[in-house]
Protein backbone atom coordinates (compact mmCIF):
# COMPACT_ATOMS: atom_id res chain seq x y z
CA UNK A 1 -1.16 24.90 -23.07
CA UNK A 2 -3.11 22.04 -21.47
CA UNK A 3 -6.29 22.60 -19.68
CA UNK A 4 -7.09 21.18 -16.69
CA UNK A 5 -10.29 21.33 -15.08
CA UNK A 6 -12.32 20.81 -11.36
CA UNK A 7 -15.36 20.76 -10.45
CA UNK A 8 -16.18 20.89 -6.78
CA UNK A 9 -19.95 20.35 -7.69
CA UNK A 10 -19.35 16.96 -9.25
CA UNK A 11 -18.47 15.01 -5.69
CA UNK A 12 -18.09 11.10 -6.53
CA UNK A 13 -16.69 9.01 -3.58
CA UNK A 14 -14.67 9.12 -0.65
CA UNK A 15 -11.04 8.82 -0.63
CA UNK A 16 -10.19 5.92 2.25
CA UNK A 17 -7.63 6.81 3.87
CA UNK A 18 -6.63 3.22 3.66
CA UNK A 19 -6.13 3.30 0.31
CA UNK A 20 -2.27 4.72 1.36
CA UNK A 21 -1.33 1.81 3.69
CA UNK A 22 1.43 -0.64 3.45
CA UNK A 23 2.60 -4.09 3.61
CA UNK A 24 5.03 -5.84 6.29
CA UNK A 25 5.96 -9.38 5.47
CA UNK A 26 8.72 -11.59 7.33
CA UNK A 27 10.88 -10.83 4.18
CA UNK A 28 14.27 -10.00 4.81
CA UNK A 29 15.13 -6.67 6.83
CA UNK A 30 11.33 -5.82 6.57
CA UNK A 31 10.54 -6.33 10.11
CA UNK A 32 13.64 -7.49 11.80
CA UNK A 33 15.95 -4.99 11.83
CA UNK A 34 13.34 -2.33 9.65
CA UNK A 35 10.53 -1.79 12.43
CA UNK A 36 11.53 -4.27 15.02
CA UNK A 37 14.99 -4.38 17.01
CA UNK A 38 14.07 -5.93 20.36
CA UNK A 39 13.65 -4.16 23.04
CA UNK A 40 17.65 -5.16 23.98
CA UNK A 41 19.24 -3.13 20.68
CA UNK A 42 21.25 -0.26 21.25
CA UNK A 43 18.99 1.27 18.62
CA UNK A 44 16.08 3.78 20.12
CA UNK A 45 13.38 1.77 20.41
CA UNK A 46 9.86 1.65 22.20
CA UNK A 47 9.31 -2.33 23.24
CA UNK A 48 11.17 -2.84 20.34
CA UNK A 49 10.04 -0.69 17.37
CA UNK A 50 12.38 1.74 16.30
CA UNK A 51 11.84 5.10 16.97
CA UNK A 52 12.99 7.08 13.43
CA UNK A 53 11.08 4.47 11.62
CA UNK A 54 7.90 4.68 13.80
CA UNK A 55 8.38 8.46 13.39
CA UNK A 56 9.14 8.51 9.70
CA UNK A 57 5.74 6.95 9.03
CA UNK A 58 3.57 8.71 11.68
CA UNK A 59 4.64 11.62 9.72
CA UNK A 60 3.98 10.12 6.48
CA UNK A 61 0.38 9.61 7.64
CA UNK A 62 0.16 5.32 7.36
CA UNK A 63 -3.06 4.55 8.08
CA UNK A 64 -3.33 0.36 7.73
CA UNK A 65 -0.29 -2.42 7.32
CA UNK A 66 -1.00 -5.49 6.37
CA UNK A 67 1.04 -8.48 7.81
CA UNK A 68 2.77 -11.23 7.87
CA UNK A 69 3.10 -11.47 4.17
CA UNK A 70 2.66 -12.63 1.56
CA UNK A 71 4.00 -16.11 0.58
CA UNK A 72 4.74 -16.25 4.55
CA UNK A 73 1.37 -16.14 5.72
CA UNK A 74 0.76 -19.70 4.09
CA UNK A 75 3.31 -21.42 5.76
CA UNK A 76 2.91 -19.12 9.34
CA UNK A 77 1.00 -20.98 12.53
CA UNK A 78 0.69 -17.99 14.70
CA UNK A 79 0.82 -19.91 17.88
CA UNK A 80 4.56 -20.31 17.03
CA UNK A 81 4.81 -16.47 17.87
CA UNK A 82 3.10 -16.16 21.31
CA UNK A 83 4.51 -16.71 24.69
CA UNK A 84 8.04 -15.97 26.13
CA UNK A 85 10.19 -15.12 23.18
CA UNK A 86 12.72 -17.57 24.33
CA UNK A 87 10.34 -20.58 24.24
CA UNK A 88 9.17 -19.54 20.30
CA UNK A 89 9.81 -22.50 17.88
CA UNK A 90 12.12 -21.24 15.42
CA UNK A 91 11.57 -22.27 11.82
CA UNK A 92 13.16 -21.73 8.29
CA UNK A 93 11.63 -19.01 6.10
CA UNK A 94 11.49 -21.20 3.22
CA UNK A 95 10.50 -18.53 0.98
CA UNK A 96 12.39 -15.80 1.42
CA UNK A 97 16.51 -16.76 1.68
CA UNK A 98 16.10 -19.91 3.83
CA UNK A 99 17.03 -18.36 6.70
CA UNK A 100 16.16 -18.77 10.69
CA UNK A 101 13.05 -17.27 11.91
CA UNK A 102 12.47 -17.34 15.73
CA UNK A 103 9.33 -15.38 15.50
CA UNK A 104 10.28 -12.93 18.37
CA UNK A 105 7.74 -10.75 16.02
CA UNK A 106 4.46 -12.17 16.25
CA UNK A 107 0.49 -11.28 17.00
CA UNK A 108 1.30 -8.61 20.15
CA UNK A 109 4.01 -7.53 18.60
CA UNK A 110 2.37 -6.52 15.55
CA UNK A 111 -0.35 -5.09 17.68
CA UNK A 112 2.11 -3.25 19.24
CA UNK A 113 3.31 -1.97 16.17
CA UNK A 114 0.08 -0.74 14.72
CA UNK A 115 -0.64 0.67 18.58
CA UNK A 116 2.47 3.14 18.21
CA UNK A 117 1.83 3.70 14.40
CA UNK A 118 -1.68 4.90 15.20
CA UNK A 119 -2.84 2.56 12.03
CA UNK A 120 -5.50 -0.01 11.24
CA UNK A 121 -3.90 -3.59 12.12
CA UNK A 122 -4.80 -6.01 8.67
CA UNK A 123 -3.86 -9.86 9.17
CA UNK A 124 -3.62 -12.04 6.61
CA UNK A 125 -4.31 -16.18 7.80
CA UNK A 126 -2.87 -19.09 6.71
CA UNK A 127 -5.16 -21.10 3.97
CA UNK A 128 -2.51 -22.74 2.03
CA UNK A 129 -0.80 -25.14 4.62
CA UNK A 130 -2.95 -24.41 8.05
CA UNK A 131 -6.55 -25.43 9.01
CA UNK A 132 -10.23 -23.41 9.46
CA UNK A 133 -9.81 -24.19 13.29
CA UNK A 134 -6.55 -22.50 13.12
CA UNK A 135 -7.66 -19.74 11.52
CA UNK A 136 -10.76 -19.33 13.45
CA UNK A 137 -8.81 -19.61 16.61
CA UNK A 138 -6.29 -16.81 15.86
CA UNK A 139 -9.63 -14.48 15.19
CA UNK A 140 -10.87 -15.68 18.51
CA UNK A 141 -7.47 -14.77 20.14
CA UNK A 142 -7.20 -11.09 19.39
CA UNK A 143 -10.65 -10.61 19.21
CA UNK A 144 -13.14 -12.37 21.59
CA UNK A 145 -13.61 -10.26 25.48
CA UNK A 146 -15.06 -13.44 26.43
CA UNK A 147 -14.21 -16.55 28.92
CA UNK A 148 -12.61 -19.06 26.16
CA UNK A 149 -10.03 -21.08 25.68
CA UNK A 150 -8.22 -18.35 23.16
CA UNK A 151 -8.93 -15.14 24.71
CA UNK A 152 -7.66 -16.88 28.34
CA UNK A 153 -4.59 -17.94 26.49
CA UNK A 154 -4.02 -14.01 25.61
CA UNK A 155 -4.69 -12.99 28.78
CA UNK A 156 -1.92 -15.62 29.78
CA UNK A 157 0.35 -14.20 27.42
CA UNK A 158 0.13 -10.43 29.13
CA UNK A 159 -3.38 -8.97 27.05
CA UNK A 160 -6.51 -8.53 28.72
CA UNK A 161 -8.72 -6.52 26.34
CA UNK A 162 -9.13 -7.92 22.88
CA UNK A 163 -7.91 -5.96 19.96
CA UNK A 164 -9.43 -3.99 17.13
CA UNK A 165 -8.90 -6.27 14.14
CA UNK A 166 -10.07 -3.95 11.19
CA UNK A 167 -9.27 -6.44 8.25
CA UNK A 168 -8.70 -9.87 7.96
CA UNK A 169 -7.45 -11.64 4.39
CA UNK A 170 -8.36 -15.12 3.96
CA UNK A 171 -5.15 -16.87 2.57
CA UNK A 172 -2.90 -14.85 0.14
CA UNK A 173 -2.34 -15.78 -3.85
CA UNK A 174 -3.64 -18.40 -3.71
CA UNK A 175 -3.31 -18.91 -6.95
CA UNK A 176 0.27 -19.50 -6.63
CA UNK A 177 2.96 -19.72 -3.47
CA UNK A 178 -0.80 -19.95 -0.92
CA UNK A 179 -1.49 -23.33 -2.75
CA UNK A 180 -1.56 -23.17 -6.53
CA UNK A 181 -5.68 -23.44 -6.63
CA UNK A 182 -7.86 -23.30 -9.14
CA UNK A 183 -10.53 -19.71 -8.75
CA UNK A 184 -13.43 -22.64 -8.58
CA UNK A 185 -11.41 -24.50 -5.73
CA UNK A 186 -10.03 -21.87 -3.89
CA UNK A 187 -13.73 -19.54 -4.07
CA UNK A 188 -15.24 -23.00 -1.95
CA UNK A 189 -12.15 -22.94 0.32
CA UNK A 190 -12.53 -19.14 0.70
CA UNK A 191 -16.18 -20.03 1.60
CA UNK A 192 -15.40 -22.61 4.55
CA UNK A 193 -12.55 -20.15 5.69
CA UNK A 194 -14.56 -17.16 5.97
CA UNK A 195 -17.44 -19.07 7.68
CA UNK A 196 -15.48 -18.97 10.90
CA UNK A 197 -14.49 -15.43 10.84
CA UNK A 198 -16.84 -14.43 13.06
CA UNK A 199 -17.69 -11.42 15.64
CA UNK A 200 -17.18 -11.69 19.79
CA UNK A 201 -19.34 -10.03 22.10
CA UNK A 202 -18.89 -5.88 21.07
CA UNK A 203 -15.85 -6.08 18.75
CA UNK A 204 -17.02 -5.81 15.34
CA UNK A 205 -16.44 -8.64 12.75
CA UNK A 206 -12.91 -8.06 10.67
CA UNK A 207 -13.66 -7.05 7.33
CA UNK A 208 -12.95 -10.19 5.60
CA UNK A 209 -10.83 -10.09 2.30
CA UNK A 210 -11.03 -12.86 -0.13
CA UNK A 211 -8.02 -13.73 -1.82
CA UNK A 212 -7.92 -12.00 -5.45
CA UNK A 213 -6.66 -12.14 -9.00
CA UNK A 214 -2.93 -11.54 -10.23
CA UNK A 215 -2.63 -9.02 -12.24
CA UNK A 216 -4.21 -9.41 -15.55
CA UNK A 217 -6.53 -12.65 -14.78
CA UNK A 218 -10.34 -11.70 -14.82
CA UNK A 219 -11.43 -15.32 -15.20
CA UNK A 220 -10.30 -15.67 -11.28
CA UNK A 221 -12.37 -11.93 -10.43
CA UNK A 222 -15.20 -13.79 -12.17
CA UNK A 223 -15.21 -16.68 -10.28
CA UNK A 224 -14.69 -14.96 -6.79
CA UNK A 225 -17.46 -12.54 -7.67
CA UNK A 226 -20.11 -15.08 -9.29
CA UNK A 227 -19.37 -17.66 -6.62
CA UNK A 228 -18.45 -16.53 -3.04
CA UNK A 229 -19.80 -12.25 -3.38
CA UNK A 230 -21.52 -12.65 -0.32
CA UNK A 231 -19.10 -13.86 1.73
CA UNK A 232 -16.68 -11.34 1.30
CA UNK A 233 -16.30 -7.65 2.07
CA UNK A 234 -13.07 -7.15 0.19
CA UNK A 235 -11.49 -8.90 -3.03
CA UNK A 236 -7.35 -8.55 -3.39
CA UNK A 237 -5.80 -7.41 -6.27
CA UNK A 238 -1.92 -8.29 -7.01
CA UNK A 239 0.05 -6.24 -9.25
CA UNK A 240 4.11 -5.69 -9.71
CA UNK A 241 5.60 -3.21 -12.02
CA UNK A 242 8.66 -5.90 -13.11
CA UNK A 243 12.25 -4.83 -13.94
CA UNK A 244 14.05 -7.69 -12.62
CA UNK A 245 16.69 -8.55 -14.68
CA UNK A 246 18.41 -4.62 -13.74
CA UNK A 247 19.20 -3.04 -10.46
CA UNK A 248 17.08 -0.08 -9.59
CA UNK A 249 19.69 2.71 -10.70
CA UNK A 250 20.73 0.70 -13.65
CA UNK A 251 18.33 1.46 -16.61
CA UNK A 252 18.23 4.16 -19.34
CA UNK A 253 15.20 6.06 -20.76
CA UNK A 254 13.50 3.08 -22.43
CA UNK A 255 13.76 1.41 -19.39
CA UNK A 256 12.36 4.16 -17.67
CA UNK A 257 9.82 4.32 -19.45
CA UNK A 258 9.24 0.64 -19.57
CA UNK A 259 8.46 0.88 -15.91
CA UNK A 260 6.34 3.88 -16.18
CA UNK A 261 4.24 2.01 -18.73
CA UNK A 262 3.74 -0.84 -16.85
CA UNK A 263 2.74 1.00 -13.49
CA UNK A 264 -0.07 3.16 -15.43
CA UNK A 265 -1.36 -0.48 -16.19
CA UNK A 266 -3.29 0.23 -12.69
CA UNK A 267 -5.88 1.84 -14.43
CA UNK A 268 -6.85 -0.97 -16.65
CA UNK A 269 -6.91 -3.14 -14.18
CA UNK A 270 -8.52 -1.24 -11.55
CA UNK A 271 -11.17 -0.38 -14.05
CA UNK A 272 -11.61 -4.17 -15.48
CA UNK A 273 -11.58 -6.36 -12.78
CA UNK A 274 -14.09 -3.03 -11.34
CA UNK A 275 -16.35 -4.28 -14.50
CA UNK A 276 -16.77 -7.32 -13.42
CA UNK A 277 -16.77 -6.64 -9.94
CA UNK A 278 -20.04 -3.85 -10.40
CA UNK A 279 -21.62 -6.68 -12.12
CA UNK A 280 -22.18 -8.67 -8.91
CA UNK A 281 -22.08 -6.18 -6.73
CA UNK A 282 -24.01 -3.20 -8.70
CA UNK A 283 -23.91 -1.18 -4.76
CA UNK A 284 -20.42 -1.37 -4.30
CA UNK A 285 -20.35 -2.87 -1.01
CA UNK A 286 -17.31 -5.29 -1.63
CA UNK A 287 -14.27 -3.09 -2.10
CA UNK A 288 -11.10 -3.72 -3.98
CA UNK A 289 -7.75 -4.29 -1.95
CA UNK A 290 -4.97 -3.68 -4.05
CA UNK A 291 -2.51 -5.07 -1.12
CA UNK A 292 0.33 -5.75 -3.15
CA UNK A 293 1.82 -3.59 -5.83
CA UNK A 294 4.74 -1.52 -6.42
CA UNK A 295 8.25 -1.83 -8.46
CA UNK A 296 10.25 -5.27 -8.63
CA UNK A 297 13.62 -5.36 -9.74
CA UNK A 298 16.92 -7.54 -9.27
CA UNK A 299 18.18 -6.98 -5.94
CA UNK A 300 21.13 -5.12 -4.93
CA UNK A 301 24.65 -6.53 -5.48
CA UNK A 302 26.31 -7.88 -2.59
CA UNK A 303 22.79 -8.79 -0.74
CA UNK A 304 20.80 -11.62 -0.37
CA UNK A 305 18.66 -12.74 -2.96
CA UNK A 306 15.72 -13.75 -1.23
CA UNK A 307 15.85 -10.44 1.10
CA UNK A 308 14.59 -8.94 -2.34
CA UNK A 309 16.46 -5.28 -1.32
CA UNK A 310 16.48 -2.72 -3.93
CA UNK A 311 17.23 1.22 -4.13
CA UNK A 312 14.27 3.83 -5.16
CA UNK A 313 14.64 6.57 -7.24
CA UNK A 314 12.26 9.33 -8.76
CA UNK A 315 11.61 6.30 -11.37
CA UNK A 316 9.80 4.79 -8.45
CA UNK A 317 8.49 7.90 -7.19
CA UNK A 318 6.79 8.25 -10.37
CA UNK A 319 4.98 5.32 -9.90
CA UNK A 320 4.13 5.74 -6.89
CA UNK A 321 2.33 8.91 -7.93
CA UNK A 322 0.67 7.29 -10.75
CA UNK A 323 -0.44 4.65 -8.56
CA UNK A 324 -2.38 6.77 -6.27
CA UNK A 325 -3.65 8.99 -8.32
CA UNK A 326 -5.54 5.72 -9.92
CA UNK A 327 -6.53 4.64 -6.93
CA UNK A 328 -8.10 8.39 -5.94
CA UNK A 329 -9.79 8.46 -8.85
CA UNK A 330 -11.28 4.57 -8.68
CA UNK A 331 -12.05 5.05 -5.09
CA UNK A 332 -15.83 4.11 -5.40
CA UNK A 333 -14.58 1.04 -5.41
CA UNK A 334 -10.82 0.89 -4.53
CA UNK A 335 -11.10 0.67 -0.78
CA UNK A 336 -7.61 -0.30 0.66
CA UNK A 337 -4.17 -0.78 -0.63
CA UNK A 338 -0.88 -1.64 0.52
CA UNK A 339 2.90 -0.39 -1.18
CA UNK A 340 5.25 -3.62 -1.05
CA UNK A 341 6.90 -2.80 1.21
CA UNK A 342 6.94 -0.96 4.13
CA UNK A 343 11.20 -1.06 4.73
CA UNK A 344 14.17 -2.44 3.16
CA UNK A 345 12.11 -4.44 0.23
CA UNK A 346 11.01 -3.93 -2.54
CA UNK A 347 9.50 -0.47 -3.39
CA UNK A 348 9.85 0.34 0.33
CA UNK A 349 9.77 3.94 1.71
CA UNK A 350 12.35 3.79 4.18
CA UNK A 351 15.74 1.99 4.14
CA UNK A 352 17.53 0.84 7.26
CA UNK A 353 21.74 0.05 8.22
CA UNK A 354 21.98 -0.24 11.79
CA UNK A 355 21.12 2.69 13.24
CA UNK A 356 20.87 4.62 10.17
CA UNK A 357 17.53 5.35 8.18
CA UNK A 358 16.87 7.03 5.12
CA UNK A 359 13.44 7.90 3.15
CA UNK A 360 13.23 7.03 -0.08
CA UNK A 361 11.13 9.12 -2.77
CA UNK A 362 8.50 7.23 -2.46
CA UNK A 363 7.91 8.02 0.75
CA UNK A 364 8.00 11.69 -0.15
CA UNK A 365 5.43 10.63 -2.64
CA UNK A 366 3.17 9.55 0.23
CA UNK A 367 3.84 12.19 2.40
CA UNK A 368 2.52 14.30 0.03
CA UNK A 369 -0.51 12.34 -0.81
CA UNK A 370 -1.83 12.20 2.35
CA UNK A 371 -3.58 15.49 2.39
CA UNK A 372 -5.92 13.46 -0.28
CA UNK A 373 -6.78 10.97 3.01
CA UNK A 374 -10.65 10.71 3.55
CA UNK A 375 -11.52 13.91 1.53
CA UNK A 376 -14.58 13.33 -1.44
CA UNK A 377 -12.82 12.82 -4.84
CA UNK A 378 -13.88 15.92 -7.29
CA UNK A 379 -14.53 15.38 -11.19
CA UNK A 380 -11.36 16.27 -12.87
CA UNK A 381 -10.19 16.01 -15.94
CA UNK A 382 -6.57 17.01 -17.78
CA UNK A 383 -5.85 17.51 -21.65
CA UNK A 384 -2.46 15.67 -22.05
CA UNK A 385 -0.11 14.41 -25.58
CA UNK A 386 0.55 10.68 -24.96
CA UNK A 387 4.11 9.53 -24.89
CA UNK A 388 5.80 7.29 -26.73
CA UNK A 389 3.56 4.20 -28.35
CA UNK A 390 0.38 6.15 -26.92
CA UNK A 391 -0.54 4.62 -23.66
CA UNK A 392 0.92 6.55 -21.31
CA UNK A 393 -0.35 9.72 -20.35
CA UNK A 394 2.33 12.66 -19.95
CA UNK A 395 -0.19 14.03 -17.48
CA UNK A 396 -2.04 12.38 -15.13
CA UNK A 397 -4.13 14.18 -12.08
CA UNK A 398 -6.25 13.62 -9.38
CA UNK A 399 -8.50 16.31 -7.12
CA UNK A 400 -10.57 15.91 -3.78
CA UNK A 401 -12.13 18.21 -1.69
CA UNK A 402 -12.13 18.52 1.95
CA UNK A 403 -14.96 18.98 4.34
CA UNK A 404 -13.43 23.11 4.39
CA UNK A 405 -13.73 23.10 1.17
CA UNK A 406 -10.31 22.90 0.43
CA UNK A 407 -8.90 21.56 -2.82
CA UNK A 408 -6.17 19.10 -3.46
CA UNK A 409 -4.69 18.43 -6.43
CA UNK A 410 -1.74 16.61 -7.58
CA UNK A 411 -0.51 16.04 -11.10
CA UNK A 412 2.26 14.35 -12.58
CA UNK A 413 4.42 15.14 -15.28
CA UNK A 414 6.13 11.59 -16.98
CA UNK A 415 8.12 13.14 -19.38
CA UNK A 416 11.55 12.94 -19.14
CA UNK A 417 12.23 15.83 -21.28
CA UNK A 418 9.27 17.93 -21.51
CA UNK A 419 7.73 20.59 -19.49
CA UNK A 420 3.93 20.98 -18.98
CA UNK A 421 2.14 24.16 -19.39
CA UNK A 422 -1.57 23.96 -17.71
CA UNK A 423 -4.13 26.22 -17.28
CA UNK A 424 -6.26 25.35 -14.17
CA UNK A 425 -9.98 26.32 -14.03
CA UNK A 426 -11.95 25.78 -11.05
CA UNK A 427 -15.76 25.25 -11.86
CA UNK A 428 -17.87 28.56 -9.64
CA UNK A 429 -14.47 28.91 -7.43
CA UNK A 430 -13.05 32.14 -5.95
CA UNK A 431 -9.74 31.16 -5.86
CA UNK A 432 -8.73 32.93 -2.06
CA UNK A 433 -5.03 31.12 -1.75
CA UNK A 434 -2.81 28.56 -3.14
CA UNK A 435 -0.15 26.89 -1.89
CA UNK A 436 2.11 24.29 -3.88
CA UNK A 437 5.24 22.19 -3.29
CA UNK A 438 6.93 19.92 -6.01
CA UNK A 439 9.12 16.71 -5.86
CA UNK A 440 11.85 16.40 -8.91
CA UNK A 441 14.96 15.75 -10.02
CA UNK A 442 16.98 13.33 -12.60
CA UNK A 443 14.82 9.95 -12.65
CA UNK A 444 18.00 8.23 -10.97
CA UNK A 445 17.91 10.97 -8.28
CA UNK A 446 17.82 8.91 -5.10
CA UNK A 447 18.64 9.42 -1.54
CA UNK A 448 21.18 6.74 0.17
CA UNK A 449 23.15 7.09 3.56
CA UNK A 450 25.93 9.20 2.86
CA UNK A 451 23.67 11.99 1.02
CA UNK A 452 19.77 11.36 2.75
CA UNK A 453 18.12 14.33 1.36
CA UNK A 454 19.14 14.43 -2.83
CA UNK A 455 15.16 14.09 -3.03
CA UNK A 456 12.79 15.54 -0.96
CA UNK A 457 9.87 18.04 -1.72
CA UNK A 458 10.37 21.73 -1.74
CA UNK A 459 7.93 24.41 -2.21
CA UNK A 460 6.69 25.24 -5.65
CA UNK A 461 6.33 28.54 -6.78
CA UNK A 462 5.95 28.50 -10.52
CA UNK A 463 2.27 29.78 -10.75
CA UNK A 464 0.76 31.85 -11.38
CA UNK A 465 -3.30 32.33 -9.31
CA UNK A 466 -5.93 33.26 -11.45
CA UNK A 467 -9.57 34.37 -10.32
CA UNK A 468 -10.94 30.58 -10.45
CA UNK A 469 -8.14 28.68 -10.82
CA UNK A 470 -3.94 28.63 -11.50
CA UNK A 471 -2.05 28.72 -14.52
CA UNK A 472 1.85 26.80 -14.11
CA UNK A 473 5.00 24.97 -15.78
CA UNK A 474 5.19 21.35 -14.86
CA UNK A 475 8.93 20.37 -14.71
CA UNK A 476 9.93 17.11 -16.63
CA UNK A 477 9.50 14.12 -14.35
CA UNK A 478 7.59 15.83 -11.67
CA UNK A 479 4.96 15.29 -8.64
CA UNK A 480 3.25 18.94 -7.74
CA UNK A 481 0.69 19.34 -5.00
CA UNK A 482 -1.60 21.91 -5.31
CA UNK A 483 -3.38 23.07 -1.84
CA UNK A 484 -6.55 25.58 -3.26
CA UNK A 485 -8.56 27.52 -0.95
């Protein structure tokens, strides 16, 4: 039996609720046809977002989406998406399967979006092919209440009142598709950028996010930290869990856990480029933004291969549980993060066809998660074998505490094959009620539109309470929410 332990006197951090958000590039059926129909379809829409879709992830509790991409922010001019739709310049999305964008999605819309969704709006400018006065004139746009030449142009375009712009990214990899810089040149650019990011009037400065490392390079961490720190309020962190020579329903157990593997990777790299990080910033004030990560594999067959479409399964749900429960337990410094993508790419958590929509487990995954959302992240710790070549955990956990004093836990169980016996012990915790639910199933269980509900969370009654704490049997390949009060 494994022991698993709590302590709601050892109170670390808070868990941002941002820390669950997504990402929303012009990629494919993302936004066009994913969150955005036009306001003509014959799909139920509200000025043009789609209503299940809007729904779906109100439910699932998103609480920031980042946008326009991705490689596409370094080669968007956002002026090109204001005004009369029909008088938009229309462009080629070089990037992602050459094909016609006529940016009938751009700044209001988006606001728009984030409006209905009830979530904190993050914009990402254009370093790698546009200008500082660019940049610093799209701020000025949705931000400045003033009398100027960009907040008068927004009021021209049908928006009086500025909007609240929580976050702000200043170019995106910019190590590769946002201009293939060096960390020394791009930490100056960053520099000049972020200078004109400024605040108007009452609205509050955007939190201003310096492009970061991908992956597994400190050297460009270093650089950002040692030379541009106090500039910044955020540093990005890219990371893809890659599969891509295989569908996402074509792999076997090695390639299962292959994937697995690589998505528990998160910790080192939340922890190292952390290191470094706390060596600059000893207080914490600059926060990690881990706004791309997820799974990555060949696309479907039959669909465009730069609309970068792919199934989920409880493979991905896996790592999406993983994922989170890293960033819960790193959340001293982990302060945003955002699953790519939202819909219809990559490791997205709803697909689309036409008027059809299905959730994916992952988005179960989040759903579930969400109870975590601004509660104070508990000391925890699990005793777990290691699978495999050792690296990867069978178990993996993480607990937070509400303001109630409720307790949320949720563990994972990667095994394919094994169950998990645990014994739960609360530290000085009069265990009153406990409630549980569980997603599972075959790790190619996955929903599609002919059968929309093959995975979804149930309620979990294999446990048994205990005086200060739970004892309970973990399925094989397994997500379980525990709800203590």
């Amino acid at each position: 039996m494994q022991k698993y332990l709590i302590n709601p006197n050892q109170r670390i951090s808070k868990i941002h609720k941002d820390i669950y958000g997504c990402f929303s590039e012009h990629l494919g059926r993302c936004i066009y046809e994913g969150t955005f129909v036009g306001e003509d379809s014959p799909i139920e829409n509200v000025k043009g977002m789609r209503t299940d879709v809007i729904n779906a992830l109100k439910d699932m509790g998103i609480p920031a989406l980042r946008w326009p991409g991705g490689c596409f922010a370094d080669e968007y001019h956002w002026k090109d998406g204001i005004g009369p739709k029909e008088a938009r310049k229309r462009m080629i999305n070089t990037h992602w399967g050459g094909v016609v964008e006529d940016n009938s999605f751009g700044t209001h819309e988006f606001f728009e979006l984030c409006d209905q969704l009830g979530c904190a709006p993050y914009v990402c400018g254009n370093v790698g092919s546009g200008t500082v006065q660019e940049m610093s004139e799209w701020v000025e746009y949705m931000t400045s209440g003033a009398t100027s030449p960009m907040a008068d142009l927004r009021r021209a375009n049908g928006r009086e009142e500025p909007w609240a712009l929580r976050y702000f990214g200043v170019g995106n990899e910019n190590w590769g598709c946002g201009g293939n810089m060096s960390a020394e040149f791009y930490a100056d650019q960053y520099k000049r950028y972020a200078t004109y990011i400024r605040s108007y009037g009452n609205v509050p400065r955007p939190y201003r996010i310096a492009g970061g490392a991908n992956a597994f390079d400190y050297h460009w961490t270093e650089v950002l930290m040692s030379r541009a720190c106090n500039h910044m309020d955020g540093l990005s962190l890219h990371y893809y869990s890659w599969a891509n020579q295989k569908t996402a329903l074509d792999f076997d157990d090695d390639g299962y856990y292959d994937v697995i593997r690589k998505a528990f990777c998160m910790e080192e790299l939340v922890t190292r480029h952390g290191e470094i990080m706390n060596r600059y910033d000893p207080a914490k004030r600059v926060g990690l933004i881990v706004d791309e990560w997820g799974t990555w594999y060949k696309v479907e067959e039959g669909t465009n291969p730069g609309f970068l479409y792919q199934q989920s399964s409880m493979r991905d749900a896996m790592v999406a549980a993983l994922t989170l429960n890293v960033f819960n337990k790193h959340s001293d410094r982990v302060r945003m993060a955002n699953i790519a993508q939202t819909v219809n790419v990559l490791q997205s958590v709803a697909l689309t066809d036409g008027e059809e929509m299905v959730l994916t487990p992952t988005y179960h995954v989040f759903k579930m998660y969400k109870d975590h959302q601004e509660n104070t992240l508990l000391g925890s710790y699990i005793t777990t074998p290691n699978l495999g070549d050792g690296y990867l955990p069978q178990l993996q956990e993480s607990a937070s505490i509400r303001e109630d004093g409720t307790i949320v836990s949720t563990i994972v169980n990667t095994s394919l094959t094994d169950a998990a016996e645990i014994a739960c012990q609360v530290a000085d915790f009069a265990v009153e009620s406990i409630e549980a639910e569980i997603l599972t199933g075959d790790s190619h269980a996955h929903n599609d539109f002919e059968n929309k509900d093959t995975v979804k969370t149930v309620a979990f009654s294999g446990f048994t309470p205990q005086a200060d704490g739970f004892t309970t049997v973990i399925p094989p390949c397994s997500v379980v929410k525990f709800v203590i009060k």
